[in-house]
Each structure stands twice: as structure tokens, then as C-alpha cells.
C-alpha atoms as a PDB file:
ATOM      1  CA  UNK A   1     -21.913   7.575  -3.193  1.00  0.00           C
ATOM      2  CA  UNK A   2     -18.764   9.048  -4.021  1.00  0.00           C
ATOM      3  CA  UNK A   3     -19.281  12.668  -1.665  1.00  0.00           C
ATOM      4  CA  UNK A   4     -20.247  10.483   0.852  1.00  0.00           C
ATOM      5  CA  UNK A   5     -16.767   8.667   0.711  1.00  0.00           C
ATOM      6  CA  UNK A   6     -14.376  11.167  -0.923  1.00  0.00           C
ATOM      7  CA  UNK A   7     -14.594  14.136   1.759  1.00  0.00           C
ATOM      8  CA  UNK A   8     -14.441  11.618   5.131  1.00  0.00           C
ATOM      9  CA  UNK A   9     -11.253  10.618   2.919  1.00  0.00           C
ATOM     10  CA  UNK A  10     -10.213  13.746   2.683  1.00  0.00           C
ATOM     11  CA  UNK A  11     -10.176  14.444   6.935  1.00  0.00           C
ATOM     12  CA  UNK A  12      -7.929  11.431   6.963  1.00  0.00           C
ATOM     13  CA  UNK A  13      -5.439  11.976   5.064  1.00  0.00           C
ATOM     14  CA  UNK A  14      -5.224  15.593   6.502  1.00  0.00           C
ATOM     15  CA  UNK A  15      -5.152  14.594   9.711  1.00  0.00           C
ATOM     16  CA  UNK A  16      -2.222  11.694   8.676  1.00  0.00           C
ATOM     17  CA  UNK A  17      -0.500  15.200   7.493  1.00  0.00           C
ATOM     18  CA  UNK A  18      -0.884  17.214  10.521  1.00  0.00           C
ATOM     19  CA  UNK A  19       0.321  13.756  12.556  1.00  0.00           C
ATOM     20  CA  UNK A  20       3.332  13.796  10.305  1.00  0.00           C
ATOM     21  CA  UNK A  21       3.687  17.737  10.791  1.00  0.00           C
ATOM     22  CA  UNK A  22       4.071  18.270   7.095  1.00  0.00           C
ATOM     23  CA  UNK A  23       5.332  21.535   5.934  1.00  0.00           C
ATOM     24  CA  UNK A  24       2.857  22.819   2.962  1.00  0.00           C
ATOM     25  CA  UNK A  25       3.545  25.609   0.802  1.00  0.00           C
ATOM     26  CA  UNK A  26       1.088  25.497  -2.249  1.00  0.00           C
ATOM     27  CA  UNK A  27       0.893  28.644  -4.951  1.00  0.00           C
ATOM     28  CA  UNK A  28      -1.415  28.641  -7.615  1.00  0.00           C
ATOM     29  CA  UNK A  29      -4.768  27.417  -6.620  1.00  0.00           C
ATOM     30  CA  UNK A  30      -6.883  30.468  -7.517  1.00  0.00           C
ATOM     31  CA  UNK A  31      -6.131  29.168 -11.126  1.00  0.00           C
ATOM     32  CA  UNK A  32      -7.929  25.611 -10.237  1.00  0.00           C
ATOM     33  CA  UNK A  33     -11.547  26.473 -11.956  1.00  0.00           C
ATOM     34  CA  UNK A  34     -14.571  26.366  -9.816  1.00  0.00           C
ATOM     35  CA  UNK A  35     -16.988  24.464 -11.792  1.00  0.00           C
ATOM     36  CA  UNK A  36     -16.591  22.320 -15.215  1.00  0.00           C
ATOM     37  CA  UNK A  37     -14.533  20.141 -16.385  1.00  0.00           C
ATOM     38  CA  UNK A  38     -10.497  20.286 -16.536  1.00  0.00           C
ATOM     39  CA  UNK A  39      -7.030  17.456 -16.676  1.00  0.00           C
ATOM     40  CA  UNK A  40      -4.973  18.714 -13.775  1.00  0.00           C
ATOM     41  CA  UNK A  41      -1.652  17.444 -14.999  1.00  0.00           C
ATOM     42  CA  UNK A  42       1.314  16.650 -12.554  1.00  0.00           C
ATOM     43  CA  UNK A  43       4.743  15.018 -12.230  1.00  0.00           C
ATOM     44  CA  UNK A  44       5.035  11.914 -10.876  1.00  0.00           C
ATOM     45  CA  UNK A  45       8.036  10.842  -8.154  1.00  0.00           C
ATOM     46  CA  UNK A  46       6.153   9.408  -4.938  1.00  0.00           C
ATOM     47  CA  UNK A  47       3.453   6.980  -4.466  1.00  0.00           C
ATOM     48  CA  UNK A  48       1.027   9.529  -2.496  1.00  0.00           C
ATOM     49  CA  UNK A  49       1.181  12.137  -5.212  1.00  0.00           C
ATOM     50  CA  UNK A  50      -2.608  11.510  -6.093  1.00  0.00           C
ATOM     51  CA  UNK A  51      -3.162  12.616  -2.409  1.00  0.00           C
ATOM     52  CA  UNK A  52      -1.195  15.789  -2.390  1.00  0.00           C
ATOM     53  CA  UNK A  53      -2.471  16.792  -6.117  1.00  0.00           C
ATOM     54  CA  UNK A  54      -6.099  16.635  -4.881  1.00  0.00           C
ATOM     55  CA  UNK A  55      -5.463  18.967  -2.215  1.00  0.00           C
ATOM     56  CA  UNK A  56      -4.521  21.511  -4.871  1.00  0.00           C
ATOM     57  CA  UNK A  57      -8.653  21.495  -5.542  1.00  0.00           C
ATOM     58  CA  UNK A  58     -10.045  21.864  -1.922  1.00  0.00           C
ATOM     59  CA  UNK A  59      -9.962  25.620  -2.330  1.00  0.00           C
ATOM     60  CA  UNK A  60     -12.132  25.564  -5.067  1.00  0.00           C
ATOM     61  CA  UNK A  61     -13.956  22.968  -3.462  1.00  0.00           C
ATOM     62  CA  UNK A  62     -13.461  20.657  -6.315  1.00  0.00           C
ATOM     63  CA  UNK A  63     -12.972  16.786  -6.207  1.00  0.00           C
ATOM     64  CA  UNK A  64     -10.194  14.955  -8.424  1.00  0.00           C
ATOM     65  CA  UNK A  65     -10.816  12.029  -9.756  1.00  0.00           C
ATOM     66  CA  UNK A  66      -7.582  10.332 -10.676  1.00  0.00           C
ATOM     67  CA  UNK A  67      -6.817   7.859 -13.459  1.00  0.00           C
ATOM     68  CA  UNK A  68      -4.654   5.156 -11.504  1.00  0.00           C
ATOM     69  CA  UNK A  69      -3.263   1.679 -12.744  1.00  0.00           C
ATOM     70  CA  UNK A  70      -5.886  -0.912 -12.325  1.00  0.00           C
ATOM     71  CA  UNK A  71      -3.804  -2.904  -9.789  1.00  0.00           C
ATOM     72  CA  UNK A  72      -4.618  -0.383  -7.284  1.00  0.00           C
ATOM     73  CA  UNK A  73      -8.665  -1.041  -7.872  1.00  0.00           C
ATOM     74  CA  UNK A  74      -8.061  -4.468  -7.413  1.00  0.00           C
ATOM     75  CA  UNK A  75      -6.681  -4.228  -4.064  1.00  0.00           C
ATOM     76  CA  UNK A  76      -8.887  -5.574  -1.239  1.00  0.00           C
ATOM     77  CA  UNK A  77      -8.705  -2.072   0.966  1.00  0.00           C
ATOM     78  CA  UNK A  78      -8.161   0.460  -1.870  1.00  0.00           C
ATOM     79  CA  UNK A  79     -10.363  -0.807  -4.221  1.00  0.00           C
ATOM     80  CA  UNK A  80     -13.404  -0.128  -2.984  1.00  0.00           C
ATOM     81  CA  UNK A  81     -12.156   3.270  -1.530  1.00  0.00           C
ATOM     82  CA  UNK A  82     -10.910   4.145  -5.311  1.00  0.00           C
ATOM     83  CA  UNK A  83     -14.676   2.955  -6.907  1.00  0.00           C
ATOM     84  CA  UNK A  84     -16.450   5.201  -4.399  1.00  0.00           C
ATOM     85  CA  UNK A  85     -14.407   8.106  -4.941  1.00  0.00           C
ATOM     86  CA  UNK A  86     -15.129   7.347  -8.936  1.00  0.00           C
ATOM     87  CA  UNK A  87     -11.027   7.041  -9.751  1.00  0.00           C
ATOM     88  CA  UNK A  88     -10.826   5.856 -13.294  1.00  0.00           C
ATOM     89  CA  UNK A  89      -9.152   2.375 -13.510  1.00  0.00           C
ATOM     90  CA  UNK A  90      -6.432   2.269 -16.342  1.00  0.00           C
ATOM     91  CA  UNK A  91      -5.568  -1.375 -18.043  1.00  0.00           C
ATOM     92  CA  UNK A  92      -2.276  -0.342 -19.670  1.00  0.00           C
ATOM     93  CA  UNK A  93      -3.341  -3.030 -22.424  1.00  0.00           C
ATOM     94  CA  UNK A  94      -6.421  -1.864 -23.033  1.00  0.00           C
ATOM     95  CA  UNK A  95      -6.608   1.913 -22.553  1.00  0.00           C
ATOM     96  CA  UNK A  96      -9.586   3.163 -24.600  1.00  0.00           C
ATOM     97  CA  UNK A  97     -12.318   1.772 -22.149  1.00  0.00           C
ATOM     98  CA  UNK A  98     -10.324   4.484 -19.127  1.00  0.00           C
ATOM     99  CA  UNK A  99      -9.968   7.163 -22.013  1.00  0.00           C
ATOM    100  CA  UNK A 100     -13.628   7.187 -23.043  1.00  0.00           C
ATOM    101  CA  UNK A 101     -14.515   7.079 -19.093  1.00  0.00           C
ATOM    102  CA  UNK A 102     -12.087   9.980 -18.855  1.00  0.00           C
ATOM    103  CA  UNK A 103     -13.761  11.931 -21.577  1.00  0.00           C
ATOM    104  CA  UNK A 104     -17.131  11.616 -20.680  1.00  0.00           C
ATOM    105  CA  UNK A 105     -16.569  12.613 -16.937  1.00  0.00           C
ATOM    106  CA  UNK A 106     -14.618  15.944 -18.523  1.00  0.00           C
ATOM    107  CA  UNK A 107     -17.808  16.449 -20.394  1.00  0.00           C
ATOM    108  CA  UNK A 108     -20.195  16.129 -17.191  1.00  0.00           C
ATOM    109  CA  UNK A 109     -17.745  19.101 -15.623  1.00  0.00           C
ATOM    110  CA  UNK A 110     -15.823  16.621 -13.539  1.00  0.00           C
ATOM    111  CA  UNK A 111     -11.600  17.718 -12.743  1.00  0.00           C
ATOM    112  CA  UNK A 112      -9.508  14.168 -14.135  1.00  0.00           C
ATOM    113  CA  UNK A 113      -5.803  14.023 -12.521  1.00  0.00           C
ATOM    114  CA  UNK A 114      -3.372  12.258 -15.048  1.00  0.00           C
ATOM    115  CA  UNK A 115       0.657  11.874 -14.568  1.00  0.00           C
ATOM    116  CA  UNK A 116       1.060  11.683 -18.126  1.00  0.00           C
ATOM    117  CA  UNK A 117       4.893  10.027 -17.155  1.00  0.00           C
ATOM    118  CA  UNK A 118       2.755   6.595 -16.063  1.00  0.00           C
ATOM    119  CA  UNK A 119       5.191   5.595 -13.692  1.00  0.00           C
ATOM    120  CA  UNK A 120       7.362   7.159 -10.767  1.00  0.00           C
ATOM    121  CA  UNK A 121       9.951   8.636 -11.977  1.00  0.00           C
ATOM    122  CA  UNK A 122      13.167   7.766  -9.812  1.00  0.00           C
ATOM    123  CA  UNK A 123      15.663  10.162 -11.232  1.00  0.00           C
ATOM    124  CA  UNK A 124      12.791  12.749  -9.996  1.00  0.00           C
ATOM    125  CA  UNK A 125      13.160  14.591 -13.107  1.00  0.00           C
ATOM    126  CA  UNK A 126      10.799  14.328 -15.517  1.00  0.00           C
ATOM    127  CA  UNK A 127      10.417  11.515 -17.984  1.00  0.00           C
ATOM    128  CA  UNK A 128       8.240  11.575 -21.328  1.00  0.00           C
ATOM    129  CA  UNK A 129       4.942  12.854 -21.077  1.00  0.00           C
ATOM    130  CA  UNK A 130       2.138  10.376 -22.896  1.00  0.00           C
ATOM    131  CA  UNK A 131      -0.260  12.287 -25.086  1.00  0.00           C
ATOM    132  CA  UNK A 132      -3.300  11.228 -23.377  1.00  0.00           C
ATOM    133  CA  UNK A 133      -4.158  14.725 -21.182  1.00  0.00           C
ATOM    134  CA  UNK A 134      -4.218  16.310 -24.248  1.00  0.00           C
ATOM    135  CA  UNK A 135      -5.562  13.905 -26.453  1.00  0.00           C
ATOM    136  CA  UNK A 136      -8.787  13.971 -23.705  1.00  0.00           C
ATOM    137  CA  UNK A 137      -8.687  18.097 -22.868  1.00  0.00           C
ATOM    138  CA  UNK A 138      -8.659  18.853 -26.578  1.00  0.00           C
ATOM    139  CA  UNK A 139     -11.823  16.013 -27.863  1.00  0.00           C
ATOM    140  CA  UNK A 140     -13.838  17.064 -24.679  1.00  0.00           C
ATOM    141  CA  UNK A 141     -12.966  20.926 -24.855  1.00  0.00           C
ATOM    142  CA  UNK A 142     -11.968  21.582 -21.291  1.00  0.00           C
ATOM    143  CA  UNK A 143      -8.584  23.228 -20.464  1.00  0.00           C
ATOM    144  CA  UNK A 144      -5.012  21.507 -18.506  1.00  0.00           C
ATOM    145  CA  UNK A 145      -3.962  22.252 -15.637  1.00  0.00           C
ATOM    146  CA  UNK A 146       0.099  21.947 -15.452  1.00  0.00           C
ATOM    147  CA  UNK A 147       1.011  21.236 -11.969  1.00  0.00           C
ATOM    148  CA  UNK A 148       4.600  20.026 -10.141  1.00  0.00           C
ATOM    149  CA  UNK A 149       5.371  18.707  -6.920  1.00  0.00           C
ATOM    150  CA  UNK A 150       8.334  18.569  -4.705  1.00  0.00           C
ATOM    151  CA  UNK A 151       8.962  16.556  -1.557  1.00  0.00           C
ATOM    152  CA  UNK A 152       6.768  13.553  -1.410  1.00  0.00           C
ATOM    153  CA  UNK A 153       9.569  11.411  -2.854  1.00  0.00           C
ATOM    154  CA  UNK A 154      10.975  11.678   1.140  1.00  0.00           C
ATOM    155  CA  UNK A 155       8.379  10.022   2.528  1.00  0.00           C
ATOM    156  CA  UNK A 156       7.451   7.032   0.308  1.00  0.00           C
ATOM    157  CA  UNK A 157       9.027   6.161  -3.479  1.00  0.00           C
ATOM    158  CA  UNK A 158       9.702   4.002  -5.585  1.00  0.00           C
ATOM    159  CA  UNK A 159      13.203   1.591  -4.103  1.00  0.00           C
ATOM    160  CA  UNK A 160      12.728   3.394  -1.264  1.00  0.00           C
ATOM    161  CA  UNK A 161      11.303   2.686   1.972  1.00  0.00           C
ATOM    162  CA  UNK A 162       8.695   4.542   4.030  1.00  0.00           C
ATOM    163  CA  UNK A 163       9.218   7.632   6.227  1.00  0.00           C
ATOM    164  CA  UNK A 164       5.970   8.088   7.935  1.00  0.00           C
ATOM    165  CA  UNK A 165       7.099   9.642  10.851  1.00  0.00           C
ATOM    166  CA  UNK A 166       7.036  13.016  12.363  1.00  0.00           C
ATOM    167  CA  UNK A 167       9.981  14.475  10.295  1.00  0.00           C
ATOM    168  CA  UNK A 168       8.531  17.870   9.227  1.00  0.00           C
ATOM    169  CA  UNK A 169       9.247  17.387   5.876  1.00  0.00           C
ATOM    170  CA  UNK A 170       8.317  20.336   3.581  1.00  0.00           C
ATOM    171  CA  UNK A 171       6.105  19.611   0.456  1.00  0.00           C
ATOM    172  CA  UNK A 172       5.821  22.579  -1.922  1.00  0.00           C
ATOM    173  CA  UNK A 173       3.245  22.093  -5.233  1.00  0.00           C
ATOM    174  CA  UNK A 174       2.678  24.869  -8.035  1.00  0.00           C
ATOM    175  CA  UNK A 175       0.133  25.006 -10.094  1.00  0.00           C
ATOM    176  CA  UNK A 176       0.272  27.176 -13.419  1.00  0.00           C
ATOM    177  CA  UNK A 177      -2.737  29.421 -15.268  1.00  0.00           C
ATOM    178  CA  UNK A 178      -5.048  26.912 -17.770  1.00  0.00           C
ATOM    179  CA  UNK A 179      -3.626  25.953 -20.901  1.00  0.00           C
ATOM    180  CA  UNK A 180      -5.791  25.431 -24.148  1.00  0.00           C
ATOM    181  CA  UNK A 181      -4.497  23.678 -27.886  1.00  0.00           C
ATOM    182  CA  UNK A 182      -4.009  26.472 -30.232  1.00  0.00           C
ATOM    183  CA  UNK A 183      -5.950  26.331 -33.576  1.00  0.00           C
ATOM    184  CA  UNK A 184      -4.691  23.455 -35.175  1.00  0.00           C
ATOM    185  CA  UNK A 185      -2.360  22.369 -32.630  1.00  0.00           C
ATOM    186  CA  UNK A 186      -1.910  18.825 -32.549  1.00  0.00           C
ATOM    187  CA  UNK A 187      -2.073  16.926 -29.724  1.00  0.00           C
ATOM    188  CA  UNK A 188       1.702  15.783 -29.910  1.00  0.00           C
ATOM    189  CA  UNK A 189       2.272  19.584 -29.803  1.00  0.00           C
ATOM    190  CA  UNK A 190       0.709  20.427 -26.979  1.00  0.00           C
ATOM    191  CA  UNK A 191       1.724  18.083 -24.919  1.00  0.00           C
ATOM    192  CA  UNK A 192       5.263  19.483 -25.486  1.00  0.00           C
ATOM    193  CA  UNK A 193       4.020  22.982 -24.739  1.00  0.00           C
ATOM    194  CA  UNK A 194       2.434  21.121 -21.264  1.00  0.00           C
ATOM    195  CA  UNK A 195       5.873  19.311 -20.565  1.00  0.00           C
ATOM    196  CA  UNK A 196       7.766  22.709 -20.980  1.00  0.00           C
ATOM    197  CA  UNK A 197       5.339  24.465 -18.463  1.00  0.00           C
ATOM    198  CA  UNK A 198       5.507  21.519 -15.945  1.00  0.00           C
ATOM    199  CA  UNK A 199       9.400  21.677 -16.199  1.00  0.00           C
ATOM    200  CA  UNK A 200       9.268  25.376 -15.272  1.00  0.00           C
ATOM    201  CA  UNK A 201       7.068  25.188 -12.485  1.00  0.00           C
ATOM    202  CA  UNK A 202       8.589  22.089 -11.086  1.00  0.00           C
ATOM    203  CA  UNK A 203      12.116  24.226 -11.090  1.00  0.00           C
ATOM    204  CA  UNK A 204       9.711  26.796  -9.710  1.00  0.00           C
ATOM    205  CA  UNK A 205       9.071  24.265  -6.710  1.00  0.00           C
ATOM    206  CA  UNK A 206      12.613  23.349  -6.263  1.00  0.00           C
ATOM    207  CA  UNK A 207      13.958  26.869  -6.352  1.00  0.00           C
ATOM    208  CA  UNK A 208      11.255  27.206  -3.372  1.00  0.00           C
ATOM    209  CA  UNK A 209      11.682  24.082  -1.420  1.00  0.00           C
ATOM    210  CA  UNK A 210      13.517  25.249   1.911  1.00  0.00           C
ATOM    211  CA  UNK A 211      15.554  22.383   2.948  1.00  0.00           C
ATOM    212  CA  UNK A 212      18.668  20.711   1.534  1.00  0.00           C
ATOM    213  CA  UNK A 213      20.171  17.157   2.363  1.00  0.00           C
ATOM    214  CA  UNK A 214      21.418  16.834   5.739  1.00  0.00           C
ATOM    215  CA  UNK A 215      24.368  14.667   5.384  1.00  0.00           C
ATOM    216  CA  UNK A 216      25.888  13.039   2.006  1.00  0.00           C
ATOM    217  CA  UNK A 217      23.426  10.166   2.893  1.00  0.00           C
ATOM    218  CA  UNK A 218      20.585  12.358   2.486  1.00  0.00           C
ATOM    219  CA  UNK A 219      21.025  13.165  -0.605  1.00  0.00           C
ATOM    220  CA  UNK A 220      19.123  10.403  -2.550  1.00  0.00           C
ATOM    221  CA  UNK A 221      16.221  12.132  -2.665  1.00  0.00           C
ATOM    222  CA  UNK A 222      17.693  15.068  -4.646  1.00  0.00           C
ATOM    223  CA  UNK A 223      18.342  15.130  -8.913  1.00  0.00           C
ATOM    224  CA  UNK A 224      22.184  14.431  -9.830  1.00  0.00           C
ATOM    225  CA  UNK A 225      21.711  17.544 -12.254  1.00  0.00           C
ATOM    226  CA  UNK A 226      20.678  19.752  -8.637  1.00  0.00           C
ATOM    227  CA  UNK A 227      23.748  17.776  -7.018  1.00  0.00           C
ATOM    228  CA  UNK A 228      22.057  14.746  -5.506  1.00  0.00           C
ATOM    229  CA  UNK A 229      22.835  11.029  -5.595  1.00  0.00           C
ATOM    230  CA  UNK A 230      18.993   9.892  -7.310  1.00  0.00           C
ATOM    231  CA  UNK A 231      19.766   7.906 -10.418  1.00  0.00           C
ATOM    232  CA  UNK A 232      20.464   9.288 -13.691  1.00  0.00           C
ATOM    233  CA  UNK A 233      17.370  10.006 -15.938  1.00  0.00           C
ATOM    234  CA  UNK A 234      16.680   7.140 -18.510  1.00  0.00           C
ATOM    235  CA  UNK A 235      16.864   8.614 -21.938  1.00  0.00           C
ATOM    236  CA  UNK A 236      14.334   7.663 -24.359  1.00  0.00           C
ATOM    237  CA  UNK A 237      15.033   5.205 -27.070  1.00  0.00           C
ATOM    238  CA  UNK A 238      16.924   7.140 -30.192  1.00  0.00           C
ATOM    239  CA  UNK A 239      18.830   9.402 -27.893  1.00  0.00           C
END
């Protein structure tokens, strides 16, 4: 059921990108593996980063199937869409039943997509990463795949509103070589190491992206640090 869903899918939302005259500059592909199992791992700042982090796959002609908030399986239109493409539900409460799902479709060879942030990030830098991608890479011995993307927080975020239309926005999207837990390495550890190489190749994406704000109010979309009005990151508890 789910090939018979997921590509048609697919067409759609590329054709919604052509409509929209999107701009896409993507590196790093080649290192997307062409069979077995693997947690792509991305940042998180716009609501159709699921959509864009697939696309990462299609040269490899690999499928991702995302772990999303269960809210989003519960909807009347995207439920069903999210079963059939076999997306793994997440109950924030109750996370083991989505991890063990997780694991066991790593196992059968399957690509999981994680934002190990769990929510939108609205400075657009990145928050803390959960432990979970590595916690499920390491028990079912597959390798992560750090990712970043840049630019789909202009056309729909979080206190934002939509910007569907034919704008030519640019979206740029790295993704780095396969990382692996050292001997040893605990899982807290590694996802450090994984944070650290999503960092870089999100400044890699930045550095890339070739447009800047327009006008002063343009700027929202950009990181205070890069010179931007978006909010100030939250810091952690402690800090």
C-alpha cells in the first residue's frame, strides 16, 4: 500500500514546487545509501521540512518514513495519507511504542527521518537535540545521516503565516557523509558529535543560501546572531 501512495505523493508536492518556482540547491545526496536501513537526521524550522528532507532520498530512490507527532495522524486528510506512506506516529507521553516501530523498520532496511529538536525551532538556530536517533541507529546498527535545511521557514513557520505563492524562494539542504557510534560511545555522546555536524552543515547552507532580506521587514526570517530580527534562542534550563 504504501508505494502505491507515497510516489503519486511525491508528483504532488513537486509539482506544488515547480508552481511555486522554488529555487533548489541540494549537495550531498550521493552519501544517502541505496539500500538498508539509516536515521536521516535534520533541523527543524518550517512545517514542510518532512517534505523537503524526503527529497534528499529520490536520488537514491529511497522512501523516508518520518516519525511525526501523532496529531498529524489524527487529522481527517493527513492521516490516512501519513498511514499509507507508513510515517511512524509519536505520542510524546508514551514514546516507546514509536521507538520500537522505529527500530524494527531500521532493521527491515527502511530510511527513518527524525528532527531530534521535536518542535520548530523559531529562533531558526538549533535547539537541543533528543537522544532518540542515536539511541535507535546504535540498538539497530544502521548509520545517521546529519542533514540541515535553509529556507522553508519563508514559506510556512511556526507564528508565521503562509507564503504559498510564486516568490522564487531559494531552499538549499546539505547532507553530510554517514556517521557511526564509536566503540563505546554512548548514546548521549553521539548525539553531541551529530549536533556538531548538523551545526556545520547548516552554516554550510547559510553560507550558500543566495538571497538576503529585502527590506528591514524581511528580516524575520533570518537568526539575530546572522543579523536578523527571529527571536532569540531559548537557552536550556541551567544555563
Amino acid at each position: 500500500m504504501a508505494e502505491l501512495v507515497y510516489p503519486p505523493v511525491i508528483g504532488m508536492a513537486r509539482t506544488m514546487f515547480k508552481a511555486l518556482d522554488l529555487r533548489f540547491d541540494i549537495q550531498g545526496t550521493e552519501n544517502i545509501p541505496r539500500r538498508g536501513g539509516a536515521v536521516l537526521v535534520s533541523n527543524h524550522i518550517g512545517y514542510l521540512d518532512f517534505v523537503f528532507a524526503g527529497l534528499t532520498a529520490r536520488p537514491a530512490k529511497r522512501l523516508v518514513r518520518f516519525m511525526a507527532k501523532e496529531s498529524v495522524f489524527r487529522h481527517k486528510v493527513s492521516g490516512p495519507l501519513m498511514r499509507a506512506m507508513k510515517h511512524i506516529p509519536v505520542d510524546r507521553k508514551q514514546g516507546v511504542d514509536a521507538y520500537r516501530h522505529a527500530v524494527k523498520s531500521l532493521r527491515s532496511g527502511e530510511i527513518i527521518g527524525v528532527f531530534p529538536e521535536a518542535t520548530i525551532s523559531q529562533s531558526f538556530t538549533l535547539k537541543t537535540f533528543k537522544s532518540g536517533a542515536a539511541r535507535m541507529a546504535q540498538e539497530a546498527g544502521v548509520p545517521l545521516l546529519p542533514m540541515a535545511l535553509w529556507g522553508t521557514q519563508r514559506l510556512w513557520t511556526k507564528g508565521h503565516k503562509r507564503d504559498l505563492g510564486r516568490n522564487h524562494f531559494p531552499i538549499t539542504m546539505r547532507v553530510g557523509e554517514p556517521m557511526s557510534a564509536e566503540p563505546g560511545e554512548s548514546a548521549d555522546s553521539l548525539t553531541e558529535r551529530l549536533r556538531a555536524r548538523v551545526q556545520e552543515l547548516l552554516e554550510a547552507a547559510q553560507r550558500a543560501y543566495p538571497v538576503r532580506p529585502k527590506d528591514p521587514d524581511d528580516t524575520w526570517w533570518v537568526p539575530a546572531h546572522l543579523g536578523g530580527t527571529a527571536p532569540a534562542p531559548v537557552q536550556p534550563a541551567g544555563h
